[in-house]
Protein backbone atom coordinates (compact mmCIF):
# COMPACT_ATOMS: atom_id res chain seq x y z
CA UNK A 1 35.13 -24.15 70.78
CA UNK A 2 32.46 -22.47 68.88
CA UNK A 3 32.34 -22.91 65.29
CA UNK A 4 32.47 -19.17 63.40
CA UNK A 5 30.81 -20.34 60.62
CA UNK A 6 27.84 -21.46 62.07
CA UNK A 7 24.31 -19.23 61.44
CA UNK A 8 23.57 -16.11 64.47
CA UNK A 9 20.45 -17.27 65.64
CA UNK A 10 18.37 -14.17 64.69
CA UNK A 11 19.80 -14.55 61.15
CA UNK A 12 17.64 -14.81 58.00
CA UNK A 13 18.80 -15.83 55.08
CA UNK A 14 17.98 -12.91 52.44
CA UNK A 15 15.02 -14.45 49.92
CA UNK A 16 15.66 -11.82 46.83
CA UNK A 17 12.89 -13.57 45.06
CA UNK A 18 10.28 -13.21 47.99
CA UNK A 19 11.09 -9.95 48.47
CA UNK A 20 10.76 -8.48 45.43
CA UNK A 21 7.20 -10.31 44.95
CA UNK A 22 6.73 -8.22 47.85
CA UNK A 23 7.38 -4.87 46.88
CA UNK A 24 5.40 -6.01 43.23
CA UNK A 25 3.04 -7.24 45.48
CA UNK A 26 2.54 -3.67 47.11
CA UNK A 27 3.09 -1.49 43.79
CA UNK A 28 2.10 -3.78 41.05
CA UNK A 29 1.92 -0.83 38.47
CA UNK A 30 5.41 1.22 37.94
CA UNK A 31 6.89 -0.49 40.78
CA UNK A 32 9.93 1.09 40.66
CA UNK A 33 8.67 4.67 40.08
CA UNK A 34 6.35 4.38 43.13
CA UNK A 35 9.26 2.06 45.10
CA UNK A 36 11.21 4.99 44.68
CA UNK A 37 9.06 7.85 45.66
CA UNK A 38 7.85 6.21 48.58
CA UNK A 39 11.21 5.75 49.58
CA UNK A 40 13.45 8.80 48.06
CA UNK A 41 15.76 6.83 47.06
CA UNK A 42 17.81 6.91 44.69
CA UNK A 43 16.17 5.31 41.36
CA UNK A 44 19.83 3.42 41.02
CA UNK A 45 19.44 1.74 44.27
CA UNK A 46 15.78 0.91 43.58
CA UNK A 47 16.39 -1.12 40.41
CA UNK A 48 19.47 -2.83 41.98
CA UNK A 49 16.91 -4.08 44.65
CA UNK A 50 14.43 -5.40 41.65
CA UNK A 51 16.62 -6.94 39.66
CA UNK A 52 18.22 -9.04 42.99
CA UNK A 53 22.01 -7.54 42.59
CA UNK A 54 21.23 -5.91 46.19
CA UNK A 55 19.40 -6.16 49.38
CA UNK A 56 16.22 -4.25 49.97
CA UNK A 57 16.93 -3.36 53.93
CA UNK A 58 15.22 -5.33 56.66
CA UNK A 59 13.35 -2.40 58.29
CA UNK A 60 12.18 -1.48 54.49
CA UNK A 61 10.52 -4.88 54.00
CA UNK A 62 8.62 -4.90 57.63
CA UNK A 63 7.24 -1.63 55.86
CA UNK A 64 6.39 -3.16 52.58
CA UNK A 65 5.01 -6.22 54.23
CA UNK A 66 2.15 -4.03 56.56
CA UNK A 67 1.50 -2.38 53.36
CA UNK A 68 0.34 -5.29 51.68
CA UNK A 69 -1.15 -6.55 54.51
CA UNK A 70 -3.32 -3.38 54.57
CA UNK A 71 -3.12 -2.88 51.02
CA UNK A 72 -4.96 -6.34 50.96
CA UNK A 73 -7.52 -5.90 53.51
CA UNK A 74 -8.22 -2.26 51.45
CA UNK A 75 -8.80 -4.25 48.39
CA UNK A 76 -11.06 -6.77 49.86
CA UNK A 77 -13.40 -4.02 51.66
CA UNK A 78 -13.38 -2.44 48.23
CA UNK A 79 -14.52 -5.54 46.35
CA UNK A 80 -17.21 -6.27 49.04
CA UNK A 81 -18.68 -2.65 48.94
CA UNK A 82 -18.46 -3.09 45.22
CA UNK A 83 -20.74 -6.41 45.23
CA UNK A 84 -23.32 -5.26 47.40
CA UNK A 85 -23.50 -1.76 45.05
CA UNK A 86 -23.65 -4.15 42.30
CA UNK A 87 -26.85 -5.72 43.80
CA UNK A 88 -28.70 -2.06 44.13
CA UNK A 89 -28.10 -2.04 40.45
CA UNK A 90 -24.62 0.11 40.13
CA UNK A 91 -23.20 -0.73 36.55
CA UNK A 92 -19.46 -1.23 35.92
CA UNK A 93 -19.16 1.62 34.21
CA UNK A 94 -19.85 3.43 36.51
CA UNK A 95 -18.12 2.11 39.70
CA UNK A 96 -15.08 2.39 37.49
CA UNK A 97 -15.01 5.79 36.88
CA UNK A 98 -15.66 6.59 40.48
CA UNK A 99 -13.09 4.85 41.28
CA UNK A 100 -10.64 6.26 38.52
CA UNK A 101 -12.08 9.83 39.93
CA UNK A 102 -11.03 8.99 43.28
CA UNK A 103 -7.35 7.33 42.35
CA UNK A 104 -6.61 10.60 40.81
CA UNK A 105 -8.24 12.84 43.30
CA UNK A 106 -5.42 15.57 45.50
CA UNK A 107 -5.81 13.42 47.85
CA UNK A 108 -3.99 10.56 46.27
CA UNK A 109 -1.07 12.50 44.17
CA UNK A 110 1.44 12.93 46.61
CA UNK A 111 4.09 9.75 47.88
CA UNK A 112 4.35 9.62 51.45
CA UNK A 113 7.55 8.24 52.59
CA UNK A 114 7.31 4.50 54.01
């Protein structure tokens, strides 16, 4: 007699705190704004996923997670180009505003979906 209570064995339990570090973790600046473009949906549904009163779906979280794993590797071969520009005498100032020039370039306006 099986027990019905007992766990599936693909289950996972639902970590509400890890996954919202996630999607923070991907858009750490108007999370829910960009959460929601990125996603189209509805805003309602977006900040009942931050604040933990619902689930953000499975497939939706494999999607966040390559983000930041890209997201991360991006920001890393950033920082590296960065230091060696640094050492050919590029000031702050100025690697700054190129990269302010390039974050609001056409390019990088539009939300694609996830």
């Amino acid at each position: 007699m099986t027990d019905d209570n007992s766990p599936k064995p693909d289950f996972v339990p639902y970590d509400a705190e890890a996954a919202i570090a996630l999607a923070k973790a991907v858009f750490p600046r108007s999370t829910a704004e960009s959460l929601q473009k990125s996603t189209a949906v509805p805003m309602r549904h977006v900040t009942r996923w931050l604040s933990g009163d619902s689930r953000i779906p499975p497939k939706l979280l494999a999607k966040l997670e390559k983000q930041r794993q890209l997201r991360d590797e991006f920001s890393q071969e950033i920082r590296d180009l960065y230091a060696d520009m640094r050492t050919e005498g590029l000031t702050k100032q100025a690697a700054r505003s190129a990269l302010l020039e390039l974050a609001h370039h056409d390019d990088f306006e539009d939300f694609e979906d996830l």
